[in-house]
N, C-alpha and C. Protein backbone atom coordinates (compact mmCIF):
# COMPACT_ATOMS: atom_id res chain seq x y z
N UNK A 1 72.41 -129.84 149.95
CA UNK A 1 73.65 -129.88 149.23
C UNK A 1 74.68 -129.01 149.89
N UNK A 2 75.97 -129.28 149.52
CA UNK A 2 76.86 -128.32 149.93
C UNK A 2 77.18 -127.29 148.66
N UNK A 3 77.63 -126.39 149.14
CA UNK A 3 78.15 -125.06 147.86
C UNK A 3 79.11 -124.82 149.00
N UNK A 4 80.45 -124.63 147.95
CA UNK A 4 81.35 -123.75 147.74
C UNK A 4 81.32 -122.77 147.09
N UNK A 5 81.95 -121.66 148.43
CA UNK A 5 81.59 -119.97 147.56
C UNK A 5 83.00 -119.68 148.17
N UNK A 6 84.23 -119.85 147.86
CA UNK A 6 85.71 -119.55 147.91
C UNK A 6 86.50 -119.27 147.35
N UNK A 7 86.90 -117.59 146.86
CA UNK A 7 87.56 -117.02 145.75
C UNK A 7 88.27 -115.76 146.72
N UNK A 8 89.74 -116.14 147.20
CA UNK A 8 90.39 -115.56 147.82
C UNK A 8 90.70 -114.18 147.38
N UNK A 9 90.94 -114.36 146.00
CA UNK A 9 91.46 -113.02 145.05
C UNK A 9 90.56 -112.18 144.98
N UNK A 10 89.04 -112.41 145.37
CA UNK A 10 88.55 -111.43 144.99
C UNK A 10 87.67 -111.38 145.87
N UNK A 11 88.06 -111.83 147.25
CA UNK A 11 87.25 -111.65 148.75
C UNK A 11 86.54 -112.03 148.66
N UNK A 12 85.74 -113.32 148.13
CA UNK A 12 84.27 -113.72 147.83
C UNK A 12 84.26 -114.82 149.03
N UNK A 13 83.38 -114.71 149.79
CA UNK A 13 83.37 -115.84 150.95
C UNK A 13 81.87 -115.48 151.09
N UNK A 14 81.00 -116.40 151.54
CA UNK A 14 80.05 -116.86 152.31
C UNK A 14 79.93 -116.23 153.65
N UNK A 15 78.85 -115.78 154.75
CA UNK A 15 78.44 -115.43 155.42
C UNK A 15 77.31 -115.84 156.30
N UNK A 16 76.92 -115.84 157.34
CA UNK A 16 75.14 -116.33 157.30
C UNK A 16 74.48 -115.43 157.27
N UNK A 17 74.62 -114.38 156.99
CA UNK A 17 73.35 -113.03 156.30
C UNK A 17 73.31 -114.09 155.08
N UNK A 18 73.80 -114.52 153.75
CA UNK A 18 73.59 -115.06 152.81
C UNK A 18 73.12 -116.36 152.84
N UNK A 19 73.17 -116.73 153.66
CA UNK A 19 72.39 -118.32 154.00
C UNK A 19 71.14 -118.48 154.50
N UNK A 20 70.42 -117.19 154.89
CA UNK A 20 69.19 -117.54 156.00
C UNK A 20 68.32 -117.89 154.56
N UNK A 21 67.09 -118.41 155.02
CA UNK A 21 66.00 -119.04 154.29
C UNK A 21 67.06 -120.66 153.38
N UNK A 22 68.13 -120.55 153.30
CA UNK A 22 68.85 -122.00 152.11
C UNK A 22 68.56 -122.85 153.27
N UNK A 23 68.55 -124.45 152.29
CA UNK A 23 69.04 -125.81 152.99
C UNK A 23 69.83 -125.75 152.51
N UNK A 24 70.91 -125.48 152.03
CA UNK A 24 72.15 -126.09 151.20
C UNK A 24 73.01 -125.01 152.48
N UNK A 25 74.80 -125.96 152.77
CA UNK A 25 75.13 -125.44 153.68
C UNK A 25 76.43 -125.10 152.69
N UNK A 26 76.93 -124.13 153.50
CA UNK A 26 78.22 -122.95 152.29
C UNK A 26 79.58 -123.09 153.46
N UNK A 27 80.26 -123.52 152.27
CA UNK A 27 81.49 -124.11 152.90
C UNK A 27 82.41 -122.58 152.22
N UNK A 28 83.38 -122.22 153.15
CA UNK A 28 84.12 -121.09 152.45
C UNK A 28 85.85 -120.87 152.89
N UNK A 29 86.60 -120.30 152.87
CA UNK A 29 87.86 -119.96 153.31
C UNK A 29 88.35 -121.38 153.99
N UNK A 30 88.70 -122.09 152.96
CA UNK A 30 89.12 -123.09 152.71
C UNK A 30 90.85 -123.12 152.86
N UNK A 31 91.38 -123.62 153.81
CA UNK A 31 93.02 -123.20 153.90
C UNK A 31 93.56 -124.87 154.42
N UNK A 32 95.03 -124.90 154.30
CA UNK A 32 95.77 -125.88 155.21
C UNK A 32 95.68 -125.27 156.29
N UNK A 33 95.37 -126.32 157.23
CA UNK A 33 95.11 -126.20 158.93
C UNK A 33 96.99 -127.12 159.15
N UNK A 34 97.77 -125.57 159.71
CA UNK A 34 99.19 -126.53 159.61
C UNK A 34 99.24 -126.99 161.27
N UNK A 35 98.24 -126.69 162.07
CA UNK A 35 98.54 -127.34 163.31
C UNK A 35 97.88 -128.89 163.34
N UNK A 36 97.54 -129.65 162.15
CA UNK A 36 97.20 -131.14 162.03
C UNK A 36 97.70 -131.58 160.61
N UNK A 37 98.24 -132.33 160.94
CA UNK A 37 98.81 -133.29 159.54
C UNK A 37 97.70 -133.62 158.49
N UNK A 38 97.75 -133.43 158.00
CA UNK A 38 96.85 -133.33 156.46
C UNK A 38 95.47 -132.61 156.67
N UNK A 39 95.46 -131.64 157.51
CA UNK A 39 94.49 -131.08 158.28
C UNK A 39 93.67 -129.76 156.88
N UNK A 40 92.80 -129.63 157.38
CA UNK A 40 91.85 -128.55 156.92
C UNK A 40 91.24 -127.13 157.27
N UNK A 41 91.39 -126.36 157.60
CA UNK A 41 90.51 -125.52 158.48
C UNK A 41 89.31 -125.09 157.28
N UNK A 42 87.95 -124.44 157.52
CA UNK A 42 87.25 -123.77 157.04
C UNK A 42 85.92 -122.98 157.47
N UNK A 43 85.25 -122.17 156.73
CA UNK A 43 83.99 -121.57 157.29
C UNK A 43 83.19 -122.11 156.89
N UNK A 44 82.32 -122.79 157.69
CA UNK A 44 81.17 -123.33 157.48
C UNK A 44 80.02 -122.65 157.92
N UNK A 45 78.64 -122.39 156.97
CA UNK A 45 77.45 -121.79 157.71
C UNK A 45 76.26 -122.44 156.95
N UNK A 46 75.70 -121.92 157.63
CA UNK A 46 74.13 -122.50 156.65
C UNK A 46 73.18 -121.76 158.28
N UNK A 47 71.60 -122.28 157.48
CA UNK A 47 70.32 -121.71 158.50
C UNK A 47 70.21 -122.20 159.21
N UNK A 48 70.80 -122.43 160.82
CA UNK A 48 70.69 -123.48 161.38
C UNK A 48 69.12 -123.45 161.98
N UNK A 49 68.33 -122.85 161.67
CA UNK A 49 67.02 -123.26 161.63
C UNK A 49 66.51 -124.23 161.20
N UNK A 50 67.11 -124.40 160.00
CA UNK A 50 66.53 -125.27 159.04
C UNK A 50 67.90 -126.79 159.22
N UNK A 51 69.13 -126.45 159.54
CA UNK A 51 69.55 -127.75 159.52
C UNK A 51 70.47 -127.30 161.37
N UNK A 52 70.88 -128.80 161.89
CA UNK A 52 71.13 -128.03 162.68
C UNK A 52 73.09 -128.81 162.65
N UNK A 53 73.55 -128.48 164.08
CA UNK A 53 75.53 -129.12 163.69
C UNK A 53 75.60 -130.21 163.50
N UNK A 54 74.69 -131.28 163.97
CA UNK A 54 74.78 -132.59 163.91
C UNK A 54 74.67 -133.15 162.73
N UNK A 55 73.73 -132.68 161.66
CA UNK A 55 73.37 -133.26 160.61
C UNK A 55 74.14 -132.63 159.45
N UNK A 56 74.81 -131.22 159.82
CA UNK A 56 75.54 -130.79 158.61
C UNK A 56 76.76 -131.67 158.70
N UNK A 57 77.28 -131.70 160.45
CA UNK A 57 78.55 -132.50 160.22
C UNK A 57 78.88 -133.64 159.09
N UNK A 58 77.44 -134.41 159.39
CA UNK A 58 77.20 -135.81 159.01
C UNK A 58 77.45 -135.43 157.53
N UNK A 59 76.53 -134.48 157.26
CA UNK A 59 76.13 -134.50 155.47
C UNK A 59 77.75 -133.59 154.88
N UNK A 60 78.21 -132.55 155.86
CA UNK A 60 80.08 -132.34 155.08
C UNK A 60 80.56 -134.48 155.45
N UNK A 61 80.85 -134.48 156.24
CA UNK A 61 81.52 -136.11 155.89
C UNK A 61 81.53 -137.09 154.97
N UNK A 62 79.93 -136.70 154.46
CA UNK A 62 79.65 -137.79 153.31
C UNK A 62 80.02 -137.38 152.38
N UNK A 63 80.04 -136.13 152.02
CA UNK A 63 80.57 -135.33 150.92
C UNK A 63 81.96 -135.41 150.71
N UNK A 64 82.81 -135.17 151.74
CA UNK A 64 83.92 -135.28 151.45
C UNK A 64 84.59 -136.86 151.34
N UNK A 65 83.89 -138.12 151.88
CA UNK A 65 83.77 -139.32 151.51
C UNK A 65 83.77 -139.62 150.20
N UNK A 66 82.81 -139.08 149.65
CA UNK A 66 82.21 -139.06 148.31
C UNK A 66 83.13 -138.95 147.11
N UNK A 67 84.02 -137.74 147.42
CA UNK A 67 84.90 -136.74 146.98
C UNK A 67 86.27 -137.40 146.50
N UNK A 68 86.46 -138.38 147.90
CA UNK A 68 87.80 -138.89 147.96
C UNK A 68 88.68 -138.17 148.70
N UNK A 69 88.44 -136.75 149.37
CA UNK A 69 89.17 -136.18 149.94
C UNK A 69 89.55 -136.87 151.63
N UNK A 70 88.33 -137.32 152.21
CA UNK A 70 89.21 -138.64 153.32
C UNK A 70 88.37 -139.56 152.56
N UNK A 71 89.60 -140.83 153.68
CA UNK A 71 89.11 -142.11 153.48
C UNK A 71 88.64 -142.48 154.77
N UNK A 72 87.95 -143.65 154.97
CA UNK A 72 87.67 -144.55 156.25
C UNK A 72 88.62 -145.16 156.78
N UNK A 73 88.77 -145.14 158.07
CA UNK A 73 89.67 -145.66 158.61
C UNK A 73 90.00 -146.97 159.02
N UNK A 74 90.88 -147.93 158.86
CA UNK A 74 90.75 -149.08 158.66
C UNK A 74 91.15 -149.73 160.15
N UNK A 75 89.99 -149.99 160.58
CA UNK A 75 90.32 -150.62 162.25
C UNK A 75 90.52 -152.09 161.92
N UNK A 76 91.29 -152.94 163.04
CA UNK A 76 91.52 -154.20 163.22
C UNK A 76 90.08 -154.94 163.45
N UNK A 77 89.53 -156.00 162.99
CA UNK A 77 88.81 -156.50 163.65
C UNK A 77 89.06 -157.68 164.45
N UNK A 78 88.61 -157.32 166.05
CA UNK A 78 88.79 -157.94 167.28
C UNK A 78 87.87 -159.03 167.08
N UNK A 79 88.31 -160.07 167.67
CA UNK A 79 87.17 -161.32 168.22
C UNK A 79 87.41 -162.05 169.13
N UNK A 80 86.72 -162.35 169.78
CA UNK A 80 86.91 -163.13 170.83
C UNK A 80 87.07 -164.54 171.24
C-alpha cells in the first residue's frame, strides 16, 4: 500500500529510518513542482529490500490512476 505521512505545520514527514522492515511505501512533502505544468514533486521511500524502483513506480501510478489524480493518455490509433 501507499501511506501518506505529510503535515507541513508540524514537520511530520517520512524518512527511511521509519520505513525499514514496511512493504507499504511513504509518500511525503508533497508540493507543486512549478518547473512542469501540472507537475508534482515529492519524497518517496520505502525498504527497498523488500520492494525495489521499478515496482514502487508501477504501484505509485496505479494509485494515482485510481485516485483520478492523472489520467491515461489518449494516443491516436495508427493502422496500416
Amino acid at each position: 500500500g501507499i501511506m501518506l505521512v505529510d503535515d507541513p505545520e508540524d514537520e511530520l514527514y517520512i524518512t527511511p529510518k521509519e520505513c525499514v522492515g514496511e512493504w507499504a511505501t511513504y509518500i511525503s512533502r508533497v508540493r507543486k513542482d512549478p518547473t512542469v505544468e501540472n507537475g508534482i514533486a515529492f519524497w518517496c521511500v520505502s525498504d527497498n529490500l523488500r520492494k525495489g524502483a521499478a515496482l514502487n513506480a508501477i504501484q505509485i501510478a496505479e494509485e494515482l490512476l485510481n485516485r483520478g489524480v492523472l489520467k491515461p493518455e489518449k494516443k491516436p490509433v495508427v493502422t496500416s
